[in-house]
PDB file of N, CA and C in Angstrom:
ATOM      1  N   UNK A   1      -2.949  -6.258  11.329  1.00  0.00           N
ATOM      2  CA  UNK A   1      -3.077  -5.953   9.920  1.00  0.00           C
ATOM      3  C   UNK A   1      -1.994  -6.698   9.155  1.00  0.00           C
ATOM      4  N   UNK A   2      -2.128  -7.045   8.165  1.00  0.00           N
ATOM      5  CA  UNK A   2      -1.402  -7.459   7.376  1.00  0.00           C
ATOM      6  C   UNK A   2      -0.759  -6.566   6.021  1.00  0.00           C
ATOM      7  N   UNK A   3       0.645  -6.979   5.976  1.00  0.00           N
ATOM      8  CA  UNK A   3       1.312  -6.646   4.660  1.00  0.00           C
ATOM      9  C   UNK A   3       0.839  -6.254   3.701  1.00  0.00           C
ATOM     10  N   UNK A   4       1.902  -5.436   2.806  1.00  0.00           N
ATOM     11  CA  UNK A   4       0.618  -5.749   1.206  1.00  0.00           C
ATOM     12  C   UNK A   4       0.166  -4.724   1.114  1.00  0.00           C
ATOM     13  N   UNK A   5      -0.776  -4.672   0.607  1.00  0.00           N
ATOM     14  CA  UNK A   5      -2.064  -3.483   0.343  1.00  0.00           C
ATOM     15  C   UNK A   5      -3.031  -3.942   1.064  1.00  0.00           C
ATOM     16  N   UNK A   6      -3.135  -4.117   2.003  1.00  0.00           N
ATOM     17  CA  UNK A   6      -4.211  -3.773   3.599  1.00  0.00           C
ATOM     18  C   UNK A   6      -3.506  -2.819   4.346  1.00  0.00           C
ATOM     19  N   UNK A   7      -1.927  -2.933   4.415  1.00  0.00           N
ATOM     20  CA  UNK A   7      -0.940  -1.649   4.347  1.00  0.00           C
ATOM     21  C   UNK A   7      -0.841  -0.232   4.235  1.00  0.00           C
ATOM     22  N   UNK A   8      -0.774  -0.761   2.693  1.00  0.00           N
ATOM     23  CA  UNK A   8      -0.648   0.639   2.352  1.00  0.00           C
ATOM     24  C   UNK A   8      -1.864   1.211   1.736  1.00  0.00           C
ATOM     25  N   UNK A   9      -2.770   0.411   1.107  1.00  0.00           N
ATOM     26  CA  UNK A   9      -3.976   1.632   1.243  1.00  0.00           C
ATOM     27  C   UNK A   9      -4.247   2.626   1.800  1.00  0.00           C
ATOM     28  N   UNK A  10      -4.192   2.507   2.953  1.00  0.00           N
ATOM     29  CA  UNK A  10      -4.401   3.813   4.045  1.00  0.00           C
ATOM     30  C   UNK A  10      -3.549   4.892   3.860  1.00  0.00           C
ATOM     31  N   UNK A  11      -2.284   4.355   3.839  1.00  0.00           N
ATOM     32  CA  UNK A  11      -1.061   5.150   3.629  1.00  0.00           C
ATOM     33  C   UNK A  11      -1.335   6.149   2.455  1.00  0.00           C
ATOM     34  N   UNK A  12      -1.953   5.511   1.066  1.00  0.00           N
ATOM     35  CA  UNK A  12      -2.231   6.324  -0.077  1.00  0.00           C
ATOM     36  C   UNK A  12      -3.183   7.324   0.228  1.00  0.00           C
ATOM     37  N   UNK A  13      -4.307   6.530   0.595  1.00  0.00           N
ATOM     38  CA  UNK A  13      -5.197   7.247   0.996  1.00  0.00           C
ATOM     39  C   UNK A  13      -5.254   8.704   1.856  1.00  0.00           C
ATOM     40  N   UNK A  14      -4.108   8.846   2.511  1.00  0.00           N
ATOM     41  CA  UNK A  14      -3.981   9.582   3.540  1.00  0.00           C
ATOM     42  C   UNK A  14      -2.899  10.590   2.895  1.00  0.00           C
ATOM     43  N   UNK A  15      -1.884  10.189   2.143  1.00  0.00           N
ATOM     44  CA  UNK A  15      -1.014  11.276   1.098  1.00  0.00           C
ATOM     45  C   UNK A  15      -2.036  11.747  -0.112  1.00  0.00           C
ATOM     46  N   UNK A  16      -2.769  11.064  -0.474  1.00  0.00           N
ATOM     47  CA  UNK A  16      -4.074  12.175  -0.770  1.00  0.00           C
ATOM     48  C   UNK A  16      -4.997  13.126  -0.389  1.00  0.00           C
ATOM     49  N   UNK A  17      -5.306  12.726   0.342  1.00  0.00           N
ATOM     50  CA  UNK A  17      -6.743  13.359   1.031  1.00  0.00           C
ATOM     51  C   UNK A  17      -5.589  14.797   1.446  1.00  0.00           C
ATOM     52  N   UNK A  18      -4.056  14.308   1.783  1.00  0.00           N
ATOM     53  CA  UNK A  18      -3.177  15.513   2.639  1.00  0.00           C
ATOM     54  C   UNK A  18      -3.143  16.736   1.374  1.00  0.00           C
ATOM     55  N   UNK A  19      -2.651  15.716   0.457  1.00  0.00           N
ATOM     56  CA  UNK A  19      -2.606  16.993  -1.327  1.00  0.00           C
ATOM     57  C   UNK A  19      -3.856  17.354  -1.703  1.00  0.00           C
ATOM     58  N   UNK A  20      -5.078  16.561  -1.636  1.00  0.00           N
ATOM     59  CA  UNK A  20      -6.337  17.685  -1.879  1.00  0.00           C
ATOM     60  C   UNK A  20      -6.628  18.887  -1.358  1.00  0.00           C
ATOM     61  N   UNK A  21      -6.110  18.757   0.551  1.00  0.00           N
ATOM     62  CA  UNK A  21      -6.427  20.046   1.287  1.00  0.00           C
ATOM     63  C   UNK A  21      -5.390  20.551   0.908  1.00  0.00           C
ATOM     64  N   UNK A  22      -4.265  20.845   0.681  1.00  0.00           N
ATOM     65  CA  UNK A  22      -3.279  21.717   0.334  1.00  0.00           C
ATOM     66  C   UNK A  22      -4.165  22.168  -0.370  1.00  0.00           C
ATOM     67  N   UNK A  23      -4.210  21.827  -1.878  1.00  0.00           N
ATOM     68  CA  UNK A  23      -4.131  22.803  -2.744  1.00  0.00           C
ATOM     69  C   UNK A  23      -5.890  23.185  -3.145  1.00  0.00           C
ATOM     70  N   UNK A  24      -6.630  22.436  -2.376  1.00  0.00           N
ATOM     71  CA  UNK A  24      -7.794  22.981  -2.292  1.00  0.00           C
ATOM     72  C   UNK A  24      -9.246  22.438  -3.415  1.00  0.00           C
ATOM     73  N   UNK A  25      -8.432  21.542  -4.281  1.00  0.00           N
ATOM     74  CA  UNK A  25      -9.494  20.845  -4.955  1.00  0.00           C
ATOM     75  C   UNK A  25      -8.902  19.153  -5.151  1.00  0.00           C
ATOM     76  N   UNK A  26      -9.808  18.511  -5.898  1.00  0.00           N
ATOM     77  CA  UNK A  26      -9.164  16.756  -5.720  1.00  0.00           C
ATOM     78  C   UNK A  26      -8.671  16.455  -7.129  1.00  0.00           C
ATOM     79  N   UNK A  27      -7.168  15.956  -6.533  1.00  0.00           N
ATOM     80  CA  UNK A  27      -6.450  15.940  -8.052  1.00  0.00           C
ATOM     81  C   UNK A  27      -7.005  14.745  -8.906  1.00  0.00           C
ATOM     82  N   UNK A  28      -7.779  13.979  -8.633  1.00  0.00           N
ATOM     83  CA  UNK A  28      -8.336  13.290 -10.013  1.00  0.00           C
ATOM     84  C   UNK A  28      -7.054  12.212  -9.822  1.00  0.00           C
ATOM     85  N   UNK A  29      -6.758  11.594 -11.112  1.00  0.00           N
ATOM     86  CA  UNK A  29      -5.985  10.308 -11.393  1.00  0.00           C
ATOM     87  C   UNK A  29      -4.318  10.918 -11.203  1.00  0.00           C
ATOM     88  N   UNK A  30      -3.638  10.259 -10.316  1.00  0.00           N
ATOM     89  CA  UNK A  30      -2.642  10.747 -10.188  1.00  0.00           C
ATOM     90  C   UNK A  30      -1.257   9.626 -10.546  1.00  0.00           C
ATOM     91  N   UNK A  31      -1.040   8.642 -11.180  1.00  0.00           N
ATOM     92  CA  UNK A  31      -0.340   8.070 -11.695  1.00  0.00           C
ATOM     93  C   UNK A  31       0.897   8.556 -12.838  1.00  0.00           C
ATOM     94  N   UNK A  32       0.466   9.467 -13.661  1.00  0.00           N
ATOM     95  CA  UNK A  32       1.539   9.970 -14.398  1.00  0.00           C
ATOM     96  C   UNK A  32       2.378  10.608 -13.894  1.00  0.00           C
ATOM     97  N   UNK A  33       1.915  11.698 -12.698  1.00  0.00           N
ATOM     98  CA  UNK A  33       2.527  12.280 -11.574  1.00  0.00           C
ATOM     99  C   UNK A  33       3.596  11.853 -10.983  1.00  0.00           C
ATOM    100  N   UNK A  34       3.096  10.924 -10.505  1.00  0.00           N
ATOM    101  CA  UNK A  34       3.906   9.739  -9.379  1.00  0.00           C
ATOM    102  C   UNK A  34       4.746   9.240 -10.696  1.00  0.00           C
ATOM    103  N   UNK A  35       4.609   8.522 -11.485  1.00  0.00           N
ATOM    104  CA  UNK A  35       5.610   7.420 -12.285  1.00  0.00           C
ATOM    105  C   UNK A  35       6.692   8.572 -13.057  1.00  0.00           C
ATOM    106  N   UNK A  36       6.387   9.457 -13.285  1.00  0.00           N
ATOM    107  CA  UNK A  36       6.922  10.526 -14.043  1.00  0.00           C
ATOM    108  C   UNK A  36       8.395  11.338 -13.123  1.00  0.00           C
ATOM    109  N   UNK A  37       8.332  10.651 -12.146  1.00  0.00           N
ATOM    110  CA  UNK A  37       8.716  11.487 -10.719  1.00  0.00           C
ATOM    111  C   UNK A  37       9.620  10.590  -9.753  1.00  0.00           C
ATOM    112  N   UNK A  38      10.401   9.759 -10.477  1.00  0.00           N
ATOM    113  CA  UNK A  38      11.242   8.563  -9.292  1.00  0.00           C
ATOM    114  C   UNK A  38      11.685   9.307  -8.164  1.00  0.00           C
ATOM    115  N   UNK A  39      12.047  10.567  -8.259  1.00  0.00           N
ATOM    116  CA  UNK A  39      12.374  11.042  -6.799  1.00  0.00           C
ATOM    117  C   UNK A  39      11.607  11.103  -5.905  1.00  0.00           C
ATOM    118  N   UNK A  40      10.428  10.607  -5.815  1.00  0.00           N
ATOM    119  CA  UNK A  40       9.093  11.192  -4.919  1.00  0.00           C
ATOM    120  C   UNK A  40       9.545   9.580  -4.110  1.00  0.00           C
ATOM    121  N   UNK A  41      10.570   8.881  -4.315  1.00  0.00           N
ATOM    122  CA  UNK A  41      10.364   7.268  -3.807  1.00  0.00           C
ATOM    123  C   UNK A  41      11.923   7.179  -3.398  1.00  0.00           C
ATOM    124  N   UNK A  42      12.188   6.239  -2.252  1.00  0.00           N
ATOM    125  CA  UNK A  42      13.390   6.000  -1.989  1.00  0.00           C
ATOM    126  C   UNK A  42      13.318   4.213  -2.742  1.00  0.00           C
ATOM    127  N   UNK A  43      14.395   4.320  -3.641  1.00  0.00           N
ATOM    128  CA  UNK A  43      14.070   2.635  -4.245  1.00  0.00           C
ATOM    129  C   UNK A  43      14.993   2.110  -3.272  1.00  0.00           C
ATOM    130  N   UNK A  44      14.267   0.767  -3.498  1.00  0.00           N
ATOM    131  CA  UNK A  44      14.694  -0.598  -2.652  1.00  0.00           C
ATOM    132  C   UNK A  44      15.714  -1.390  -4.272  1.00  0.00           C
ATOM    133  N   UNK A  45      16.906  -1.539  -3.891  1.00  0.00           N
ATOM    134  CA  UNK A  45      17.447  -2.077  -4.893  1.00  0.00           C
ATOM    135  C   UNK A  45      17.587  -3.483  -4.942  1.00  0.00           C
ATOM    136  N   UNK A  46      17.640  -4.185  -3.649  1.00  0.00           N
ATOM    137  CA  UNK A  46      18.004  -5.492  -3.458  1.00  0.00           C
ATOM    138  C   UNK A  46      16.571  -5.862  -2.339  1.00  0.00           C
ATOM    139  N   UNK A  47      16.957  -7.566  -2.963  1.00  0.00           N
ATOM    140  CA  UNK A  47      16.113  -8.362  -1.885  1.00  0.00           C
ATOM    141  C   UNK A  47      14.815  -8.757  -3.190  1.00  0.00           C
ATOM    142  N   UNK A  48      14.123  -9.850  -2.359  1.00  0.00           N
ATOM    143  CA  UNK A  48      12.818  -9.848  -3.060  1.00  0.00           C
ATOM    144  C   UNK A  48      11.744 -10.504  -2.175  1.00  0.00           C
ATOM    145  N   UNK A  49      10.837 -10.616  -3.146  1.00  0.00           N
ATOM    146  CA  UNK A  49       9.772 -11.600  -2.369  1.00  0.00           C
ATOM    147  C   UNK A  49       9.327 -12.898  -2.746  1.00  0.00           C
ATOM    148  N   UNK A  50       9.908 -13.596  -2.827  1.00  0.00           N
ATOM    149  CA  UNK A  50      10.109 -14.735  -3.394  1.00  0.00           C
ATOM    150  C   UNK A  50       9.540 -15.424  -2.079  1.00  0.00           C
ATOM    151  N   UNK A  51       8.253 -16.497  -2.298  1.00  0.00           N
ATOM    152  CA  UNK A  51       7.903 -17.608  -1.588  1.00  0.00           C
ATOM    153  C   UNK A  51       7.514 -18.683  -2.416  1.00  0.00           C
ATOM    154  N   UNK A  52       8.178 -19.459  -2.047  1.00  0.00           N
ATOM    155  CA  UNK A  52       8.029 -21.240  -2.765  1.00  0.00           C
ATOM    156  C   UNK A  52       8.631 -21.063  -3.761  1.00  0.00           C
ATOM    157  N   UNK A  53       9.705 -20.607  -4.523  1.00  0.00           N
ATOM    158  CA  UNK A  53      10.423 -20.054  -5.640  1.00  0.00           C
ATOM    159  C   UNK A  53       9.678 -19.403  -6.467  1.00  0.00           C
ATOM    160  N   UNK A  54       8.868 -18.890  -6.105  1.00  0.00           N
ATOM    161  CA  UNK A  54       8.061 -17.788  -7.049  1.00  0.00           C
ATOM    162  C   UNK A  54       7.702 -16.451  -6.584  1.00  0.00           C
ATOM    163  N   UNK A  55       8.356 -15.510  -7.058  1.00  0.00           N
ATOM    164  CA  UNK A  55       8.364 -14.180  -6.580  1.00  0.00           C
ATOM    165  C   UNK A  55       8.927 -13.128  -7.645  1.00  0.00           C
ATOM    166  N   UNK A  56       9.356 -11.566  -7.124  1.00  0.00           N
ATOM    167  CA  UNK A  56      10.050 -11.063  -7.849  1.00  0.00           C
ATOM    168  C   UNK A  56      11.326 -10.628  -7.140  1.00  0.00           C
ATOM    169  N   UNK A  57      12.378  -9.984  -7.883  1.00  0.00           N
ATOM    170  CA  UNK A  57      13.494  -9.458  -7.731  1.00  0.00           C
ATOM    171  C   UNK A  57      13.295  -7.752  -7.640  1.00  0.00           C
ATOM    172  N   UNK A  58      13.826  -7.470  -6.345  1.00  0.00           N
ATOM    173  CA  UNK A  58      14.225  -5.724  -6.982  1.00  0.00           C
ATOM    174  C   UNK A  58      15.214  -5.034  -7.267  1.00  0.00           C
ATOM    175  N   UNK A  59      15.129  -3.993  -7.944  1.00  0.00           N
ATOM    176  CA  UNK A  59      16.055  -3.149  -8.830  1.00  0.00           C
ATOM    177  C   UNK A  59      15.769  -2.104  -8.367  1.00  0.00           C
ATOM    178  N   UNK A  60      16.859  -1.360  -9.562  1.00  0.00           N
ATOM    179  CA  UNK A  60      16.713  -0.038  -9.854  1.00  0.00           C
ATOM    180  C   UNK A  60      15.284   0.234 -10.855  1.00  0.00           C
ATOM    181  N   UNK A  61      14.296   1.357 -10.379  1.00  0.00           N
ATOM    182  CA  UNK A  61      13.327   1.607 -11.331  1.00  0.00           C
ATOM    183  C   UNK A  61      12.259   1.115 -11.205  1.00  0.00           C
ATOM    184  N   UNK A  62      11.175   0.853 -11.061  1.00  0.00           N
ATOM    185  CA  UNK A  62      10.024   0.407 -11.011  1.00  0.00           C
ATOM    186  C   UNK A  62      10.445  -1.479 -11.253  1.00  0.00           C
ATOM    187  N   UNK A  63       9.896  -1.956 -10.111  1.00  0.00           N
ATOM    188  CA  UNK A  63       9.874  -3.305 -10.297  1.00  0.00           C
ATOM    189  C   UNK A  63       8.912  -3.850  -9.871  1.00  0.00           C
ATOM    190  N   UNK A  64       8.781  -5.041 -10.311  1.00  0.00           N
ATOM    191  CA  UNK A  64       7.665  -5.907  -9.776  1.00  0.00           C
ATOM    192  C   UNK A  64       7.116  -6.416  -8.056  1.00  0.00           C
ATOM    193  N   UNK A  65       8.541  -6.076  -7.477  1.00  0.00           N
ATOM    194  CA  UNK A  65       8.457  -6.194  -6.170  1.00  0.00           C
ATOM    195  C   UNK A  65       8.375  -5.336  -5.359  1.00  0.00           C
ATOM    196  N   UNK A  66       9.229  -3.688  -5.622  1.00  0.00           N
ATOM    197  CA  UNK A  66       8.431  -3.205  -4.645  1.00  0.00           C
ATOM    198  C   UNK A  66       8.129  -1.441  -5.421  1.00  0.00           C
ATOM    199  N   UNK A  67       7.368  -1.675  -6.850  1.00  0.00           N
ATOM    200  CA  UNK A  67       6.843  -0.773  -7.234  1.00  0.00           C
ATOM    201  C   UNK A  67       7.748   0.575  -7.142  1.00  0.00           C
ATOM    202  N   UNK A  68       7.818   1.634  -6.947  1.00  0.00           N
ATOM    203  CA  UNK A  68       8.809   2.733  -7.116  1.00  0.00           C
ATOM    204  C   UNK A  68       9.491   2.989  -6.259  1.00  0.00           C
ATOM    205  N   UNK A  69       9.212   1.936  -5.064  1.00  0.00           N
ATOM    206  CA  UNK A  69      10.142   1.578  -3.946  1.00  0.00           C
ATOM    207  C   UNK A  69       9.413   2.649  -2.897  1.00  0.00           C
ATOM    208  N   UNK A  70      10.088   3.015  -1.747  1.00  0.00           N
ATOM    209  CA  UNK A  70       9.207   3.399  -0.283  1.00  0.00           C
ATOM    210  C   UNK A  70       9.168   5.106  -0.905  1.00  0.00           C
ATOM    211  N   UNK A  71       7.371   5.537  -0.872  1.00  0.00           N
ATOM    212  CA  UNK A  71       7.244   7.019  -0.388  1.00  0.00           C
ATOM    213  C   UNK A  71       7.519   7.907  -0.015  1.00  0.00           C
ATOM    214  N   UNK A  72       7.973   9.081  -0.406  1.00  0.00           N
ATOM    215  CA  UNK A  72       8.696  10.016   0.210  1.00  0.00           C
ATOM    216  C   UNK A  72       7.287  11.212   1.363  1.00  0.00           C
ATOM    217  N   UNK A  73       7.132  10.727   2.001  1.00  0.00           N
ATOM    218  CA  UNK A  73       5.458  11.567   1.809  1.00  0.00           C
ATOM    219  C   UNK A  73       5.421  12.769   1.868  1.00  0.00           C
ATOM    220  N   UNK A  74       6.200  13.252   2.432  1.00  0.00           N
ATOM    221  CA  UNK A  74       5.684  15.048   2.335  1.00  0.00           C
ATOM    222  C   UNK A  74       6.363  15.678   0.615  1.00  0.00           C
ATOM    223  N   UNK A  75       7.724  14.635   0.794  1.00  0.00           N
ATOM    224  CA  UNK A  75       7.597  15.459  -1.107  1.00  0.00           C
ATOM    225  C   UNK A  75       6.741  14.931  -1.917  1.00  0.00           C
ATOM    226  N   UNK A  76       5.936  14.225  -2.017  1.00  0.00           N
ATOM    227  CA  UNK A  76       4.612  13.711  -2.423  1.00  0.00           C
ATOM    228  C   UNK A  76       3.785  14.281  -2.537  1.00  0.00           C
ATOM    229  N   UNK A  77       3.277  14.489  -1.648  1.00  0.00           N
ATOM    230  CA  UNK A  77       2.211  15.724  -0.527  1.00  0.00           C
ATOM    231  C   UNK A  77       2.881  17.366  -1.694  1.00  0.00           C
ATOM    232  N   UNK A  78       3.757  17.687  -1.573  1.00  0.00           N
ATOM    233  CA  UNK A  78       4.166  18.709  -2.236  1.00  0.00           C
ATOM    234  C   UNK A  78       4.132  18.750  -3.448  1.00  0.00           C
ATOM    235  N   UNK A  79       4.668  17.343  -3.773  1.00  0.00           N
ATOM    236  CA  UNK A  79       4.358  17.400  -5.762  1.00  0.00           C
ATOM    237  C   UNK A  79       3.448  17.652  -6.059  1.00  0.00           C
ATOM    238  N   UNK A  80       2.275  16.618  -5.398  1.00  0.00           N
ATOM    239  CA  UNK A  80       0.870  16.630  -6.098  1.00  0.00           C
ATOM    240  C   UNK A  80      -0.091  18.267  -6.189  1.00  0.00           C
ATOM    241  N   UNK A  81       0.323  18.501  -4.836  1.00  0.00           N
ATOM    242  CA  UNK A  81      -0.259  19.409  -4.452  1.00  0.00           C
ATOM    243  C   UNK A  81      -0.137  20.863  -5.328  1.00  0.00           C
ATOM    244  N   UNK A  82       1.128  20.737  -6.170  1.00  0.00           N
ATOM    245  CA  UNK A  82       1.427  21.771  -6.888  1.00  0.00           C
ATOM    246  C   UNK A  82       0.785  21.165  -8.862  1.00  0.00           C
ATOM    247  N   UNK A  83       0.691  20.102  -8.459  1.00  0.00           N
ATOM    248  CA  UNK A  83      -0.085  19.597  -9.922  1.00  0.00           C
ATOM    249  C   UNK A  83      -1.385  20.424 -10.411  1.00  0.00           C
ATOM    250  N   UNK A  84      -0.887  20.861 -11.899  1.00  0.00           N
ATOM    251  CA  UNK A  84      -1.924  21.988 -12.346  1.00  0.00           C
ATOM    252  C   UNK A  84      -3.155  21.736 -12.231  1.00  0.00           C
ATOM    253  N   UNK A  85      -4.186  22.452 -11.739  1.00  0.00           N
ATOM    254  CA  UNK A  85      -5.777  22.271 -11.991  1.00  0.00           C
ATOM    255  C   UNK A  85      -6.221  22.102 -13.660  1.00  0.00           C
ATOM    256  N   UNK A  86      -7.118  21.253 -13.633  1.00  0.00           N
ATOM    257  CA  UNK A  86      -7.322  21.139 -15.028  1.00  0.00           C
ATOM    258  C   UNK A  86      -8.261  21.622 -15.329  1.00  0.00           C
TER     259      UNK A  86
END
């Protein structure tokens, strides 16, 4: 498998499907959740991905390179899972 999102799809996929059975129905669009929530992520501050001089840099905070940085999954799994029914 390769890097990337052939990756982590599954990975998402699978911290979902875990917060639907928790809490017993399917949370719908979950992005405000997650972005609203930097603790749910361990950030990557340094390094990038730069190939052929074109890439990004990472930081603190949502970056271009590695998004809110690595998953926390079970506090994930727990946030969502407590996200109000609408």
């Amino acid at each position: 498998m390769k890097d990337g999102t052939s990756a982590v799809a599954p990975l998402w996929a699978a911290l979902i499907a875990m917060a639907n059975a928790q809490r017993g129905a399917p949370l719908g669009f979950v992005n405000a959740a997650l972005y609203s929530n930097p603790a749910l992520f361990r950030a990557i501050t340094q390094g990038n991905n730069r190939a052929n001089g074109k890439g990004y840099d990472a930081g603190p905070g949502w970056n271009a390179c590695t998004g809110m940085g690595v998953p926390k999954g079970a506090d994930i799994i727990a946030a969502l899972a407590a996200v109000p029914m609408a």
